[in-house]
Protein backbone atom coordinates (compact mmCIF):
# COMPACT_ATOMS: atom_id res chain seq x y z
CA UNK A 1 0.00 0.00 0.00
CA UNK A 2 2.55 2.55 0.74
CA UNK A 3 4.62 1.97 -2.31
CA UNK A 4 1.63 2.43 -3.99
CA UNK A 5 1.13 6.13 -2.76
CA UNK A 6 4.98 6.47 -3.28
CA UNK A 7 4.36 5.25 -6.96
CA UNK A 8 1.21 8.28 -7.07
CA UNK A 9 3.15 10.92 -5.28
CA UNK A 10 5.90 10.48 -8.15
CA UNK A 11 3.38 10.14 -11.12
CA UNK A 12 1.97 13.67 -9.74
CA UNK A 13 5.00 15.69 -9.84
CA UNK A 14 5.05 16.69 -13.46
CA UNK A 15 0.90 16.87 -13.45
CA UNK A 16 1.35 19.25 -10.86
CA UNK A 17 4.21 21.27 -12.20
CA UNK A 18 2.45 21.62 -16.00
CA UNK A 19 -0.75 22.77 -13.89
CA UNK A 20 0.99 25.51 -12.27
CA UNK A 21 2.82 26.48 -15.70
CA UNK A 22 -0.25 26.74 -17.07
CA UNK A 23 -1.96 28.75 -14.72
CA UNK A 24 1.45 30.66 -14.02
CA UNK A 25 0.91 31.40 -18.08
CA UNK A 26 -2.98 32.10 -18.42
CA UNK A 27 -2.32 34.76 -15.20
CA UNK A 28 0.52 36.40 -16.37
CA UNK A 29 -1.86 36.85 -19.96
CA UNK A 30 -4.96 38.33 -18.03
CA UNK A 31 -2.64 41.20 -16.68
CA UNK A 32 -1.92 41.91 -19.92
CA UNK A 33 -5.12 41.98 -21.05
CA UNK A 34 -6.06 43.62 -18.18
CA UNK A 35 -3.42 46.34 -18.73
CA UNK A 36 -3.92 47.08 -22.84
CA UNK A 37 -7.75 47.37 -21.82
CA UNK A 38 -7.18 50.04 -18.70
CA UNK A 39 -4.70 51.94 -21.58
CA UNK A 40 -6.50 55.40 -22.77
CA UNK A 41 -6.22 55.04 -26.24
């Protein structure tokens, strides 16, 4: 049982890390949108 949850721990590392690169990436493009639509044209 525990090297089970061993086994699940490691197959979640990279899940986890491409979840927070993603969400890392879709925030970092909602400032931007956020800033070019708070611009006075």
């Amino acid at each position: 049982m525990e090297k089970l949850s061993e086994d699940f721990k490691d197959r979640q590392k990279p899940v986890s890390r491409i979840i927070v690169a993603v969400s890392a990436a879709v925030a970092g493009f909602l400032i931007m949108l956020f800033r070019a639509i708070k611009k006075p044209r």
